[in-house]
N, C-alpha and C. Protein backbone atom coordinates (compact mmCIF):
# COMPACT_ATOMS: atom_id res chain seq x y z
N UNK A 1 -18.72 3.87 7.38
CA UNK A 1 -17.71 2.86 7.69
C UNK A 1 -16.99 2.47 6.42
N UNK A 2 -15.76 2.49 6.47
CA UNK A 2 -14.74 2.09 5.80
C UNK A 2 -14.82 0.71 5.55
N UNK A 3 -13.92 -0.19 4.62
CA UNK A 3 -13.63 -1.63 4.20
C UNK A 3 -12.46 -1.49 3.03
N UNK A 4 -11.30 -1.93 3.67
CA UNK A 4 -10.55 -2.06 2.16
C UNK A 4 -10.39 -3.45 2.48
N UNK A 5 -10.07 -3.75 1.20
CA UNK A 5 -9.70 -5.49 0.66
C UNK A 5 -8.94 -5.15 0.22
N UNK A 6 -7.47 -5.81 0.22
CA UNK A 6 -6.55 -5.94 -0.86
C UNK A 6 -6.57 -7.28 -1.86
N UNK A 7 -6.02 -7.07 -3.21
CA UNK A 7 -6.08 -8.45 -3.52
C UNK A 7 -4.95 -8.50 -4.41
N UNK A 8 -4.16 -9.34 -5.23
CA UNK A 8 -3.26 -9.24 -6.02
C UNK A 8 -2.07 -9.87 -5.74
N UNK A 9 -1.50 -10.17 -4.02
CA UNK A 9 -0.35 -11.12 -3.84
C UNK A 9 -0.49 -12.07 -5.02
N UNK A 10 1.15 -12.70 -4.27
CA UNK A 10 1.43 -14.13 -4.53
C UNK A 10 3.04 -14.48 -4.71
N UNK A 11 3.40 -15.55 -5.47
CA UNK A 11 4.79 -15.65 -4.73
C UNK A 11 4.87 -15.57 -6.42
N UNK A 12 6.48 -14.72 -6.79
CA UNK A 12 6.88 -14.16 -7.60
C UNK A 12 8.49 -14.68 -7.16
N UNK A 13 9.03 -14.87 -8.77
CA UNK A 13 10.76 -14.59 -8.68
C UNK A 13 11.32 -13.22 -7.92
N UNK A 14 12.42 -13.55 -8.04
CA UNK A 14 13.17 -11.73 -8.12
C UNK A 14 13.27 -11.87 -9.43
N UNK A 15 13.10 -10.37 -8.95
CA UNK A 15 12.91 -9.06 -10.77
C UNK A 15 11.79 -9.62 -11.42
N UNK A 16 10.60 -10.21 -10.74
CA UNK A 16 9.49 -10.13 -11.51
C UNK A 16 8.50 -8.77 -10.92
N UNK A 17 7.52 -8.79 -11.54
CA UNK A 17 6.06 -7.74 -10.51
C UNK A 17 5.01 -8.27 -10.68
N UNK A 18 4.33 -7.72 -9.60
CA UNK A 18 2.83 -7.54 -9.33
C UNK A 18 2.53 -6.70 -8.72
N UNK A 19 1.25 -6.44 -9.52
CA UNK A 19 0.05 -5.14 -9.34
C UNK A 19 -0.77 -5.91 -7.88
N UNK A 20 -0.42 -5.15 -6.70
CA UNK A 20 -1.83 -4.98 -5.90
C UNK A 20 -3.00 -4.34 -5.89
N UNK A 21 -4.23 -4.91 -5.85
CA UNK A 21 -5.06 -3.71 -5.69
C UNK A 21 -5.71 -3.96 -4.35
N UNK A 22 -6.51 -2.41 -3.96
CA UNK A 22 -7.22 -1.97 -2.86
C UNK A 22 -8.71 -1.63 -2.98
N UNK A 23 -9.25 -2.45 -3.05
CA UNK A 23 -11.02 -1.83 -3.27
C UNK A 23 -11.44 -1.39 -1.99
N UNK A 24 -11.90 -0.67 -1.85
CA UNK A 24 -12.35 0.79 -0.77
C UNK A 24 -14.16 0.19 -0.97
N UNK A 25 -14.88 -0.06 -0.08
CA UNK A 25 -16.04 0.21 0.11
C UNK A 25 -16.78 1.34 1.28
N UNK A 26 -18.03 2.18 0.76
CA UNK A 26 -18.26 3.59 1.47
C UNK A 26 -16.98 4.52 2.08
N UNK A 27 -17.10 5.13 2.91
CA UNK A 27 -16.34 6.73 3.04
C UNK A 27 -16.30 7.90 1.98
N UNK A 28 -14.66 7.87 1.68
CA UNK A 28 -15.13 9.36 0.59
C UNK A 28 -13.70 8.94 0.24
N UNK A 29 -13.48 8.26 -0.70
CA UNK A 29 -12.83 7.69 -1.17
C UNK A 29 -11.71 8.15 -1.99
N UNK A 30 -12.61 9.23 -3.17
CA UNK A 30 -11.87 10.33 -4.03
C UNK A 30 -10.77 11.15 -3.07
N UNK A 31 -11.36 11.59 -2.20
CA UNK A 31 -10.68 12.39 -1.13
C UNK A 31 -10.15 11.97 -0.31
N UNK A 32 -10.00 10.53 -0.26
CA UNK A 32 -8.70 10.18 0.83
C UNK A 32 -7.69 10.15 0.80
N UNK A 33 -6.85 10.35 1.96
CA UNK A 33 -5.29 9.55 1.51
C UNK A 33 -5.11 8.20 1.67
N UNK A 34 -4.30 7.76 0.83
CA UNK A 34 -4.13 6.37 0.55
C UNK A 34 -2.60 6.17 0.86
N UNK A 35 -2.49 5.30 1.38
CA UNK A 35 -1.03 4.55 1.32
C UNK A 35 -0.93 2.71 1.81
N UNK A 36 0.22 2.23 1.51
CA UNK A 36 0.73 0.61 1.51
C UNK A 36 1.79 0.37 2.67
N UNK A 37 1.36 0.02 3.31
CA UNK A 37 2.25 -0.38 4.19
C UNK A 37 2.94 -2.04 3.64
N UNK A 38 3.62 -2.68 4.89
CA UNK A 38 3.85 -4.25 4.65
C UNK A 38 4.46 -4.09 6.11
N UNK A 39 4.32 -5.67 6.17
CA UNK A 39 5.00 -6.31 7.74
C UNK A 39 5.35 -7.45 7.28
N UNK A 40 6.47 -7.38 7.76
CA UNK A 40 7.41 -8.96 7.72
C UNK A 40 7.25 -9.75 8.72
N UNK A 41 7.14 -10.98 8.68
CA UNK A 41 7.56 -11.79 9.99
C UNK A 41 8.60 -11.72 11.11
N UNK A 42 8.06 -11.13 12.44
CA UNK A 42 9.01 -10.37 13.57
C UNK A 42 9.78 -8.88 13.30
N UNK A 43 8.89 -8.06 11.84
CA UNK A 43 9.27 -6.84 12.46
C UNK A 43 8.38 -6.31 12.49
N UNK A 44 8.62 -4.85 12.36
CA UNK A 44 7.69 -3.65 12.49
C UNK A 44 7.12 -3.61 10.95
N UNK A 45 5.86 -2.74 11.15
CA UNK A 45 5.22 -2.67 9.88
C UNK A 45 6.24 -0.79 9.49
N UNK A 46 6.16 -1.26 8.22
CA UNK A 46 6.97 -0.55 7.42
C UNK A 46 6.12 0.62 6.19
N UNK A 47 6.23 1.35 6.33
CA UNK A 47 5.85 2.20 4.91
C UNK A 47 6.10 1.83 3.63
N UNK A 48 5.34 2.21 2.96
CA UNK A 48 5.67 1.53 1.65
C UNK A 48 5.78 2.52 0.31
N UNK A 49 4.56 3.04 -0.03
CA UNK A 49 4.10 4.22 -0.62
C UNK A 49 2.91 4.91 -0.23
N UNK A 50 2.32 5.93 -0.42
CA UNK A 50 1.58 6.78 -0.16
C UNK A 50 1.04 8.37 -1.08
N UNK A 51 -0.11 8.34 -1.14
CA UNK A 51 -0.48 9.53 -1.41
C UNK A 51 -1.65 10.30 -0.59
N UNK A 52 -0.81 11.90 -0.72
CA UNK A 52 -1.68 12.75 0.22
C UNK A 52 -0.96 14.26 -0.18
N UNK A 53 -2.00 15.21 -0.16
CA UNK A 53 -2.06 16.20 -0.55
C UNK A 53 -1.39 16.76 -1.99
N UNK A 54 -1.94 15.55 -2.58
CA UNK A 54 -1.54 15.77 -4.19
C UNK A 54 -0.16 15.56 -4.65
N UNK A 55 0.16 14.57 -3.48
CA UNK A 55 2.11 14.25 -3.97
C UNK A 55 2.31 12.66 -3.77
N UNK A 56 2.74 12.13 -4.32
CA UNK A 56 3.14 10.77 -4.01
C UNK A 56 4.72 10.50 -3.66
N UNK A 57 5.06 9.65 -2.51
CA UNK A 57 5.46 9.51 -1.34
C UNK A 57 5.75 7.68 -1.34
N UNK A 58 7.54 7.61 -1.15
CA UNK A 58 7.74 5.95 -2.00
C UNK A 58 9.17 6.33 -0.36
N UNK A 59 8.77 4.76 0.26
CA UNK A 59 9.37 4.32 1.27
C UNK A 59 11.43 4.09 -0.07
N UNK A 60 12.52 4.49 0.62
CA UNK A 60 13.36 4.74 -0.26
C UNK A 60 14.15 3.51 -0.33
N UNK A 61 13.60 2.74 -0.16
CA UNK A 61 13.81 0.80 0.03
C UNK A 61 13.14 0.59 -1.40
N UNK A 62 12.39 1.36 -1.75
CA UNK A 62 11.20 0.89 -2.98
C UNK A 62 11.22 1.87 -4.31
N UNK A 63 11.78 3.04 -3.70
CA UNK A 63 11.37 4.24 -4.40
C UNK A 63 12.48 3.64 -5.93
N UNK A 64 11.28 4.08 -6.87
CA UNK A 64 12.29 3.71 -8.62
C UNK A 64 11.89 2.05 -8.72
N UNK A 65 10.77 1.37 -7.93
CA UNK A 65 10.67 0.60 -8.27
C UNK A 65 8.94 -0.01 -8.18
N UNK A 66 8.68 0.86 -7.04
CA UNK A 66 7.24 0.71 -6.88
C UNK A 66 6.26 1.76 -7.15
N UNK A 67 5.36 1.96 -7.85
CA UNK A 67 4.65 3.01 -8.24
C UNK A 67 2.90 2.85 -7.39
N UNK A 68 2.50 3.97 -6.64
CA UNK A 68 1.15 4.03 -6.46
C UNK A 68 0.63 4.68 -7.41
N UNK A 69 -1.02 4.11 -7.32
CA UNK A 69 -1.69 5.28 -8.32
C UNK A 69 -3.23 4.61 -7.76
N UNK A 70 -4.08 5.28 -7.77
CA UNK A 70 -5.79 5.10 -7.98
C UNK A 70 -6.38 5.43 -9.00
N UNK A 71 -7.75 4.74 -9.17
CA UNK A 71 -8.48 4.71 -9.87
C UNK A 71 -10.00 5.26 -9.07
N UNK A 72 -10.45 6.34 -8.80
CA UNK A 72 -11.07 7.44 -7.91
C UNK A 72 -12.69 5.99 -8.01
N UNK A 73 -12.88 6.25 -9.33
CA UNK A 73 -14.31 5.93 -10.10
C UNK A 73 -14.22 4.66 -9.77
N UNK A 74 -12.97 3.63 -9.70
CA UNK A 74 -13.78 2.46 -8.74
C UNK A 74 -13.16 1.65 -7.41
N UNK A 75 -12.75 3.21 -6.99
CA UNK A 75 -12.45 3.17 -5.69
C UNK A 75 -11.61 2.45 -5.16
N UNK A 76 -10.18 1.73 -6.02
CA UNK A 76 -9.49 1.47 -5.62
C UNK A 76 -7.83 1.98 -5.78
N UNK A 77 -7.32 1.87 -5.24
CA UNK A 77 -5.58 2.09 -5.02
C UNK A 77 -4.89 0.72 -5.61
N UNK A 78 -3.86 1.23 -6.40
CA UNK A 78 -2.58 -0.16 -6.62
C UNK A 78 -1.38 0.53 -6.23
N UNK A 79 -0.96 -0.47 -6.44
CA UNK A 79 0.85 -0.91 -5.78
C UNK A 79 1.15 -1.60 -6.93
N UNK A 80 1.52 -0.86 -7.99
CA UNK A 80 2.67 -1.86 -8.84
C UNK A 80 4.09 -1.79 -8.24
N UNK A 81 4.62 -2.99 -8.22
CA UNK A 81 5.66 -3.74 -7.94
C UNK A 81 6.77 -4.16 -8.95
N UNK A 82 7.63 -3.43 -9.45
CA UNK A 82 8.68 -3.95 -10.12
C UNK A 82 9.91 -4.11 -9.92
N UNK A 83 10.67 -5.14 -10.09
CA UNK A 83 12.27 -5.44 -9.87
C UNK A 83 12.21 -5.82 -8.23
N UNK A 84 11.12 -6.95 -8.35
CA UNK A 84 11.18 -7.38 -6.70
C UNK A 84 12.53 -8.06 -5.95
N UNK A 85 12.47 -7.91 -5.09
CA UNK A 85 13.48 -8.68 -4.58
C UNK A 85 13.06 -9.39 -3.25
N UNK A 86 13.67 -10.93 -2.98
CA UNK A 86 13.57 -11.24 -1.41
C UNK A 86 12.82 -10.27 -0.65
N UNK A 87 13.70 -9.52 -0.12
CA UNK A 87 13.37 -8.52 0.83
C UNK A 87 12.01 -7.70 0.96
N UNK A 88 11.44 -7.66 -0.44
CA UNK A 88 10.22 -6.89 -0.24
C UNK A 88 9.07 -8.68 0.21
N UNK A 89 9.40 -9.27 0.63
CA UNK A 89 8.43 -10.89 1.40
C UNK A 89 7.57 -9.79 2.44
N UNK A 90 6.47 -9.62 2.59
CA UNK A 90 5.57 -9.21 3.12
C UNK A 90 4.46 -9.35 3.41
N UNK A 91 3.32 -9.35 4.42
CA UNK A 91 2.32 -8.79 3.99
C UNK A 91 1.84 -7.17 3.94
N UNK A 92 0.92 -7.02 2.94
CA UNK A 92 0.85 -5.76 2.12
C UNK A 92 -0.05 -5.42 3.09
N UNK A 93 -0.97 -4.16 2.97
CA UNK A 93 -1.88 -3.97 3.39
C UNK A 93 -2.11 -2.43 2.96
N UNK A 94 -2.99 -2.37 2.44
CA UNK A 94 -3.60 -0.42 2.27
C UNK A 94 -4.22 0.04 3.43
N UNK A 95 -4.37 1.16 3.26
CA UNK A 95 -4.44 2.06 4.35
C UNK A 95 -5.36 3.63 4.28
N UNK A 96 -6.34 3.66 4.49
CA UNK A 96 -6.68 5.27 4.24
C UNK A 96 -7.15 6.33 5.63
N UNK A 97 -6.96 7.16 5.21
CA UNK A 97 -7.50 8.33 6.54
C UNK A 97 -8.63 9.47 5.50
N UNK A 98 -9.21 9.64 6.03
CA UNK A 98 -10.32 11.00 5.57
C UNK A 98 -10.09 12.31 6.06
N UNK A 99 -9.28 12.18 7.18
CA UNK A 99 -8.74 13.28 8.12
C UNK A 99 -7.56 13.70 7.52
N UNK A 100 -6.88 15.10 8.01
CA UNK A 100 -5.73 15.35 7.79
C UNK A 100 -5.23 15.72 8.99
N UNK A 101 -4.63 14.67 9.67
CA UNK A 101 -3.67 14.93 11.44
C UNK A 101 -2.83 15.26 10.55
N UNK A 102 -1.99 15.70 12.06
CA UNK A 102 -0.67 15.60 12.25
C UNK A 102 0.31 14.83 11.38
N UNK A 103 0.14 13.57 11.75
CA UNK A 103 0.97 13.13 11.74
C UNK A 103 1.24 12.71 10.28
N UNK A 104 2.86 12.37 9.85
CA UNK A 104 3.25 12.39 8.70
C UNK A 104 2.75 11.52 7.69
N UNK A 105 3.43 11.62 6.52
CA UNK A 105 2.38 10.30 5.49
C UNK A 105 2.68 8.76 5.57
N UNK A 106 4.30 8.87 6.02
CA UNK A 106 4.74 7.41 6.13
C UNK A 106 4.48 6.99 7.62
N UNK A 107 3.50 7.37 8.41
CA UNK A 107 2.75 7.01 10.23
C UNK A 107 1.64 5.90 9.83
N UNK A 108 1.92 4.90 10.59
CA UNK A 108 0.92 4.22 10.35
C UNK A 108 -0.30 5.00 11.21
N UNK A 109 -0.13 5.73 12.44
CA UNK A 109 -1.12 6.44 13.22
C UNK A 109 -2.18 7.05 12.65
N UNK A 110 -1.32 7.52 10.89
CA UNK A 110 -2.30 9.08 10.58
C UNK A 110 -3.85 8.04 9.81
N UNK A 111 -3.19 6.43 9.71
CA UNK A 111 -4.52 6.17 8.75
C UNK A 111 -5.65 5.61 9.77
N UNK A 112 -6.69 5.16 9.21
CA UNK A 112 -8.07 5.13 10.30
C UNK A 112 -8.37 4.40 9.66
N UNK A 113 -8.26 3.28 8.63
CA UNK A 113 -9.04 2.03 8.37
C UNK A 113 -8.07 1.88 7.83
N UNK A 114 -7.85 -0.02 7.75
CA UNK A 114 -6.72 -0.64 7.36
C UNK A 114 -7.55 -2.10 6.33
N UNK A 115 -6.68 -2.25 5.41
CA UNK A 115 -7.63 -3.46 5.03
C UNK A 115 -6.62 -5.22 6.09
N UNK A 116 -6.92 -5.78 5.35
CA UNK A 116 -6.47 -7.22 5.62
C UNK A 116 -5.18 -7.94 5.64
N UNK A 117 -4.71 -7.76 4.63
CA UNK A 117 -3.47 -7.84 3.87
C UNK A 117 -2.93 -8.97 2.86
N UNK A 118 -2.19 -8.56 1.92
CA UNK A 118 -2.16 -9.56 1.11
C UNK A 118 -0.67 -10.24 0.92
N UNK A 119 -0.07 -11.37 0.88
CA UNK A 119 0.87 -11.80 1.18
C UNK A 119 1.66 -11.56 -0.61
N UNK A 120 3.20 -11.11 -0.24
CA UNK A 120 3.70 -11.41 -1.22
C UNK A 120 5.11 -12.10 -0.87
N UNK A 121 5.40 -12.87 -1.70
CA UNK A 121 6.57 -13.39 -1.26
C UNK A 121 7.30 -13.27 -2.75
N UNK A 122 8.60 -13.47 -2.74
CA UNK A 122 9.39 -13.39 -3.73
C UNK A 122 10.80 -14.10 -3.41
N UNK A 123 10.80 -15.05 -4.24
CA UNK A 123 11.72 -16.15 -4.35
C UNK A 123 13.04 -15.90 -4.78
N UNK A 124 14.07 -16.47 -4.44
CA UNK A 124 15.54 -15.87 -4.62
C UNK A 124 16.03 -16.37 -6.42
């Protein structure tokens, strides 16, 4: 059984950042795919970034501004965040699968444990 936690929100200017992180407890962690979603208040949850099959994968709302990366050895995933704006107001949430479906990297379908989520907001 899976467990991610995210931790790292909080409310930020525009054009400031923050680092999220994702601590992963049991599965197979090294070998998963990882990705960040977010959901806004009254929409759909959205892609964010992602990695899987050795490529990293940036929702193009974000891309040049948000960087994924892990740290295998203690099992967690970040989301640095730079040159925020309004618009990225969310909650965050990581995401992993152990499987490799179908379905594409930016699906919320393809992941199989989700953590909690962490709120970020960013002030005008």
């Amino acid at each position: 059984q899976v467990q991610l936690v995210e931790s790292g929100g909080g409310l930020v200017q525009s054009g400031g950042s923050l680092r999220l992180s994702c601590a992963a407890s049991g599965g197979t962690f090294s070998t998963d795919d990882v990705a960040w979603f977010r959901q806004a208040p009254g929409k759909e949850r959205e892609f964010v970034a992602g990695n899987s099959g050795g490529g990293t994968f940036y929702a193009d709302s974000v891309k040049g501004r948000f960087t994924i990366s892990r740290d295998n050895a203690k099992n967690t995933v970040y989301l640095q965040m730079n040159s925020l704006k309004p618009e990225d107001t969310a909650v965050y949430c990581c995401a992993t699968t152990s499987a490799r479906p179908y379905y594409s990297v930016d699906a919320p379908q393809r992941y199989r444990y989700w953590g909690q989520g962490t709120q970020v907001t960013v002030s005008s």
